[in-house]
N, C-alpha and C. Protein backbone atom coordinates (compact mmCIF):
# COMPACT_ATOMS: atom_id res chain seq x y z
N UNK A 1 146.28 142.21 152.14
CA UNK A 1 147.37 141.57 151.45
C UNK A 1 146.87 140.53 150.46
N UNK A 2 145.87 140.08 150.69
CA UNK A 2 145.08 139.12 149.24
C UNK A 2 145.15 140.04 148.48
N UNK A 3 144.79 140.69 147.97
CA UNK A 3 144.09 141.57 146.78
C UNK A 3 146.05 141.80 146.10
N UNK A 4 147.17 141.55 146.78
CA UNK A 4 148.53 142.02 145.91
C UNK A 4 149.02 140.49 145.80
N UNK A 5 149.50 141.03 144.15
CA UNK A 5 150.44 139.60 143.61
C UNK A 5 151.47 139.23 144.43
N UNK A 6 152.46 140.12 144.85
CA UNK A 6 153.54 139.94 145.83
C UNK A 6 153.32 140.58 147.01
N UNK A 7 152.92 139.37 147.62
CA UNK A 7 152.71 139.97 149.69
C UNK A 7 154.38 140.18 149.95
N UNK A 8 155.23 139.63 150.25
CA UNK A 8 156.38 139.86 150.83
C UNK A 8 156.82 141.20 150.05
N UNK A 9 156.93 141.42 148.69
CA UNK A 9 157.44 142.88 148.37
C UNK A 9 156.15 143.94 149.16
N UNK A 10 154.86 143.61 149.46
CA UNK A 10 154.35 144.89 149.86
C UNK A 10 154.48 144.48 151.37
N UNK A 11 155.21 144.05 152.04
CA UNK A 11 155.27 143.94 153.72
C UNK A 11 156.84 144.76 153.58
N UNK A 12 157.61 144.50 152.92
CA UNK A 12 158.74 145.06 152.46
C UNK A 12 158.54 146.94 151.97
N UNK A 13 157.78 147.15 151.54
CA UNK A 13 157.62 148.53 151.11
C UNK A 13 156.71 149.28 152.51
N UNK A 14 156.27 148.42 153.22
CA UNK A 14 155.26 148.90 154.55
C UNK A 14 156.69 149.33 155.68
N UNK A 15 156.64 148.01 155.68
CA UNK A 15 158.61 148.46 156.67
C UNK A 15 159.43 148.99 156.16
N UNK A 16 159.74 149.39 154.46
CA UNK A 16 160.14 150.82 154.32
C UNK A 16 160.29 152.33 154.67
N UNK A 17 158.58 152.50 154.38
CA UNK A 17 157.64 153.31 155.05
C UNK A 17 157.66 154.01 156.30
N UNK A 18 157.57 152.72 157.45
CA UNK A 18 157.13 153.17 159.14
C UNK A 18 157.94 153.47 159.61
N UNK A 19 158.04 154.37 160.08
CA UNK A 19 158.77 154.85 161.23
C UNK A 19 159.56 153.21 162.50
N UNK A 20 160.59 153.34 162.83
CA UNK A 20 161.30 152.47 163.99
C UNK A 20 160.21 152.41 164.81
N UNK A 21 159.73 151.69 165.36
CA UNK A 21 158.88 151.11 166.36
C UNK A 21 157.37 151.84 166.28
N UNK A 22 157.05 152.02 165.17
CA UNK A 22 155.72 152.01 164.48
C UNK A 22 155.08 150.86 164.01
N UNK A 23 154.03 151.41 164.22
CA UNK A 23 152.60 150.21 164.71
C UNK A 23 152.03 149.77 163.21
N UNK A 24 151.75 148.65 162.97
CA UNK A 24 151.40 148.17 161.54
C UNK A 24 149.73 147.32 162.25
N UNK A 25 148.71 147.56 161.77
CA UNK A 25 147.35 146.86 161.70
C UNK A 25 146.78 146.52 160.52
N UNK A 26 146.91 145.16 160.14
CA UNK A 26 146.65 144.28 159.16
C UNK A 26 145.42 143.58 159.47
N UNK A 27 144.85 143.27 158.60
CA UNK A 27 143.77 142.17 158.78
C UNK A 27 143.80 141.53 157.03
N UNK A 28 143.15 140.25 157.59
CA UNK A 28 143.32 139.29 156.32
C UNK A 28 142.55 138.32 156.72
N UNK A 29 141.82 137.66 155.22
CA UNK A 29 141.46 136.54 155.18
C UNK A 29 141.70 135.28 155.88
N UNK A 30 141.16 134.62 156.84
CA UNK A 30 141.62 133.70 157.33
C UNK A 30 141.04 131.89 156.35
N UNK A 31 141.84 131.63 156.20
CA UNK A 31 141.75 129.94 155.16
C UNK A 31 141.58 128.90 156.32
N UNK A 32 140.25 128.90 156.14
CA UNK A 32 139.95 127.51 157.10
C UNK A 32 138.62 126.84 156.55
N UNK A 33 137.92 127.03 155.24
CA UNK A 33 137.35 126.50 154.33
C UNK A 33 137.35 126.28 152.77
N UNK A 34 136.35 125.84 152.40
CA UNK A 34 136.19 125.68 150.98
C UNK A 34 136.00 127.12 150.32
N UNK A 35 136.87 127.47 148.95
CA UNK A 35 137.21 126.52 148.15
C UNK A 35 139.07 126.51 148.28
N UNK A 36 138.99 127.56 149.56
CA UNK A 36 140.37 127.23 149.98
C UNK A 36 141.04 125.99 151.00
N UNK A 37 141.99 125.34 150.37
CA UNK A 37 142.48 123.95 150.83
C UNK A 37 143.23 123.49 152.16
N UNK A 38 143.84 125.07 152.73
CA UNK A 38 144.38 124.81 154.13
C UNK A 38 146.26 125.11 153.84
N UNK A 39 145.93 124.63 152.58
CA UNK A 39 147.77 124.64 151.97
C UNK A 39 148.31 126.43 151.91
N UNK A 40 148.96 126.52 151.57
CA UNK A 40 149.41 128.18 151.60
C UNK A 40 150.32 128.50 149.76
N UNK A 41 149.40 127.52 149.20
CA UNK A 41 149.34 128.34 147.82
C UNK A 41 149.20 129.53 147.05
N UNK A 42 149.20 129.98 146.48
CA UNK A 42 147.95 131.70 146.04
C UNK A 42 146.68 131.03 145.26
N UNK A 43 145.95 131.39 145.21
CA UNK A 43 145.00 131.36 144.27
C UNK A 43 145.12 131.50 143.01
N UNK A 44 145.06 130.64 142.31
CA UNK A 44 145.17 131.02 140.79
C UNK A 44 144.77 130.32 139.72
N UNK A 45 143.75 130.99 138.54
CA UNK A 45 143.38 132.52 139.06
C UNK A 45 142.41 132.33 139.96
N UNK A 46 142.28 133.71 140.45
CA UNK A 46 141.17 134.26 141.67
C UNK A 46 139.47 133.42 140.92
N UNK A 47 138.88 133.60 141.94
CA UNK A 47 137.72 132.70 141.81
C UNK A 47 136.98 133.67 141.74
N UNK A 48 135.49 133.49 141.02
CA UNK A 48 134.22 134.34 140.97
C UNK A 48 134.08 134.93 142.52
N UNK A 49 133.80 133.50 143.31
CA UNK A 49 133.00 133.87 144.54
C UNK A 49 134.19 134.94 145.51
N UNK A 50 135.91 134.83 144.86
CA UNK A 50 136.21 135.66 145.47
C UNK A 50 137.40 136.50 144.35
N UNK A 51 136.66 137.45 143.70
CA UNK A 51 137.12 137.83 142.58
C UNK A 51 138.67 139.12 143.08
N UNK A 52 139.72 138.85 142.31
CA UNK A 52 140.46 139.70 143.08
C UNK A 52 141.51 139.36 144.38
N UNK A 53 141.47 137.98 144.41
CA UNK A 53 141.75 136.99 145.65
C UNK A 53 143.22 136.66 145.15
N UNK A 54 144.60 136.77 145.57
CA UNK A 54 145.66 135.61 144.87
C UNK A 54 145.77 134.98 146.11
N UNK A 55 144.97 135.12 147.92
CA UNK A 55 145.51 134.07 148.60
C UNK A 55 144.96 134.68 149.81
N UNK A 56 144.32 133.65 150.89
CA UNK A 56 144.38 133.22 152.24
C UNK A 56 145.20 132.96 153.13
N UNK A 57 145.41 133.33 154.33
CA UNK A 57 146.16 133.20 155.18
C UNK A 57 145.99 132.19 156.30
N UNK A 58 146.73 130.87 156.51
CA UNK A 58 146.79 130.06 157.45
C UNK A 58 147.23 131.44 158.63
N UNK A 59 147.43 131.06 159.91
CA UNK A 59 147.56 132.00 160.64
C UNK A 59 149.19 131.82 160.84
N UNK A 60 149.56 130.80 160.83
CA UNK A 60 151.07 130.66 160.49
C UNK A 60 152.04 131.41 159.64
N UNK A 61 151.06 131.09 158.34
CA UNK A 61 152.17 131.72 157.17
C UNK A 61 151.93 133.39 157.46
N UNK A 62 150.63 134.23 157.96
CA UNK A 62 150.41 135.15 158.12
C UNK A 62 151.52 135.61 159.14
N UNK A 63 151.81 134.89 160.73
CA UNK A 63 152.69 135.44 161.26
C UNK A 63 153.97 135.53 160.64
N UNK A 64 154.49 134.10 159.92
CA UNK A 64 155.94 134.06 159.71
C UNK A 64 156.21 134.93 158.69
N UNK A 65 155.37 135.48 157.96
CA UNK A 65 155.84 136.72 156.89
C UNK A 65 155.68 137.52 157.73
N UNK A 66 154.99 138.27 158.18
CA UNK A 66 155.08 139.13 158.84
C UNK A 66 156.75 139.71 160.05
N UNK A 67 156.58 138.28 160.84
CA UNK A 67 157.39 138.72 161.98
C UNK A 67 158.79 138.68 161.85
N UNK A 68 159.45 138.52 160.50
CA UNK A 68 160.47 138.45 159.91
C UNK A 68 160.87 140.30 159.69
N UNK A 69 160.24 141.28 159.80
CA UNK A 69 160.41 142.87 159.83
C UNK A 69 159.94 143.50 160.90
N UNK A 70 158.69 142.89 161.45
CA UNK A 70 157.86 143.07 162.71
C UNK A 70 158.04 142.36 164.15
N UNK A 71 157.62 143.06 165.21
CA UNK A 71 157.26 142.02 166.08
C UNK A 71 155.78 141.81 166.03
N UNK A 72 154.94 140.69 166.82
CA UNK A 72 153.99 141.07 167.26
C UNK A 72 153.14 141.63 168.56
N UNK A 73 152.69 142.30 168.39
CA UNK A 73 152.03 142.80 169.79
C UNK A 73 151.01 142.07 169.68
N UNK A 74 149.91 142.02 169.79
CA UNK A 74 148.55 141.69 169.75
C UNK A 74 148.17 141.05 168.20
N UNK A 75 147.11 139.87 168.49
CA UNK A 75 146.86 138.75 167.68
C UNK A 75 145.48 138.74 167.85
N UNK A 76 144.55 138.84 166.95
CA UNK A 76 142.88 138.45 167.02
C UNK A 76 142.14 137.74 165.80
N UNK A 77 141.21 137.11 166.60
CA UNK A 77 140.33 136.40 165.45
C UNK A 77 139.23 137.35 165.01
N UNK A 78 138.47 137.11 163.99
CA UNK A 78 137.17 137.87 163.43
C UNK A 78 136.32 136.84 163.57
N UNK A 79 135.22 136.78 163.77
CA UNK A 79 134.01 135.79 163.79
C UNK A 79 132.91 136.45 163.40
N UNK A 80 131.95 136.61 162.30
CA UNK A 80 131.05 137.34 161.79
C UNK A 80 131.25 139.22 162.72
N UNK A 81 132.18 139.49 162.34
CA UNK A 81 132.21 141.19 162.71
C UNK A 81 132.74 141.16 164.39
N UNK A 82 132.91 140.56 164.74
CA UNK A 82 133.55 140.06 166.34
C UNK A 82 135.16 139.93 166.16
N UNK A 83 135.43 140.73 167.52
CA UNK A 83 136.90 140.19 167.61
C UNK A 83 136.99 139.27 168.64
N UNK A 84 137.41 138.18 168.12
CA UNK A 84 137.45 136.50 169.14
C UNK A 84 139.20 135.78 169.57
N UNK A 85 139.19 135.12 170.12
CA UNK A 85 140.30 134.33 170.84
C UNK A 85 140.57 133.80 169.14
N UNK A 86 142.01 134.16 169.04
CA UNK A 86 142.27 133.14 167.15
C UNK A 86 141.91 131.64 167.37
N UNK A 87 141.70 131.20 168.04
CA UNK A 87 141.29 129.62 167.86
C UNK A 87 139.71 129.52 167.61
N UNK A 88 138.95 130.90 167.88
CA UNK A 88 137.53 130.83 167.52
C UNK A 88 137.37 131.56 166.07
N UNK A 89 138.42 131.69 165.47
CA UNK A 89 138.18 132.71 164.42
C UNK A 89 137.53 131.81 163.19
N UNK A 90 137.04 132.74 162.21
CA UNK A 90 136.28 132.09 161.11
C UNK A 90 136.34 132.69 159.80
N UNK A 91 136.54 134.14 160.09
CA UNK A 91 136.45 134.72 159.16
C UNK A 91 137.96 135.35 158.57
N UNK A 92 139.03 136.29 159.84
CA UNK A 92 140.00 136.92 159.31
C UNK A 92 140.42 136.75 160.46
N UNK A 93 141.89 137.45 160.17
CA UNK A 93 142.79 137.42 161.42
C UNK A 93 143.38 138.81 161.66
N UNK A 94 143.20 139.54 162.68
CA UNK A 94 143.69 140.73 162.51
C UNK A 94 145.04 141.03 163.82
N UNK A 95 145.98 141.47 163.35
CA UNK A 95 147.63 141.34 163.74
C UNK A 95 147.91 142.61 163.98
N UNK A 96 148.65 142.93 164.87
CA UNK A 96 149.06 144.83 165.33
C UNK A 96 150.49 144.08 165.69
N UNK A 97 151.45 144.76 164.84
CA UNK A 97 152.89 144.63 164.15
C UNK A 97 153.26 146.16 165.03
N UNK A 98 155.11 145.91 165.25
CA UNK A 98 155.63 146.84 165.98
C UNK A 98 156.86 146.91 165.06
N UNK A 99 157.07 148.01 164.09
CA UNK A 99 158.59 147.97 163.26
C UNK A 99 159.79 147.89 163.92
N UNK A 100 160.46 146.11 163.35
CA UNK A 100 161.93 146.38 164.60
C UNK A 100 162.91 147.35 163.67
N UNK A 101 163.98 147.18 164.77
CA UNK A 101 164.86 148.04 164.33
C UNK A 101 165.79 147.87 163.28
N UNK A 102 166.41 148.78 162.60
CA UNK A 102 167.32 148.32 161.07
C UNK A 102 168.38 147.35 161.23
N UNK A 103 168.84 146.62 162.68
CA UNK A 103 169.68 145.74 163.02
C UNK A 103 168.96 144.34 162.93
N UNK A 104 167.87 144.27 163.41
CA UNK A 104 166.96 143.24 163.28
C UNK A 104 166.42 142.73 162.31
């Protein structure tokens, strides 16, 4: 979801897509350093060191877009190629989404 100008229209076209209680596996950048600030801005523009970038995910703003079409099932951290407890994470955050239903 970094790499698109509008995350909410492509979480919107994903829950288009899936099937009722189909499984969504995301992973994303997790923002917990430099030269990203912690804030939940986009990037702009994208930086050399991360060319192609409009934005990082606090793990917050990552759920609350998300769980607004989704539930969540399962929540993980990345730590150099490791899947870790999210409070050890460093690198990304990877999320397994369940499509609710068209009432929800």
């Amino acid at each position: 979801m970094e790499h698109v100008e509008d995350d909410k229209a492509f979480i919107e076209e994903i829950y288009r897509v899936l099937k009722i209680g189909g499984l969504l596996l995301i992973t994303v950048p997790l923002r917990i350093r430099k030269p990203f600030t912690g804030n939940d801005e986009p990037l702009i523009p994208a930086t050399e060191q991360y060319p192609g970038h409009y934005r990082e995910y606090s793990n917050k703003r990552f759920q609350k877009l998300l769980t607004h079409r989704f539930v969540l099932n399962e929540i993980y951290g990345v730590n150099r190629g490791n899947y870790v407890p999210l409070e050890n994470a460093r690198n990304a955050i990877v999320g397994i989404f369940r499509k609710r239903g068209n009432n929800a």
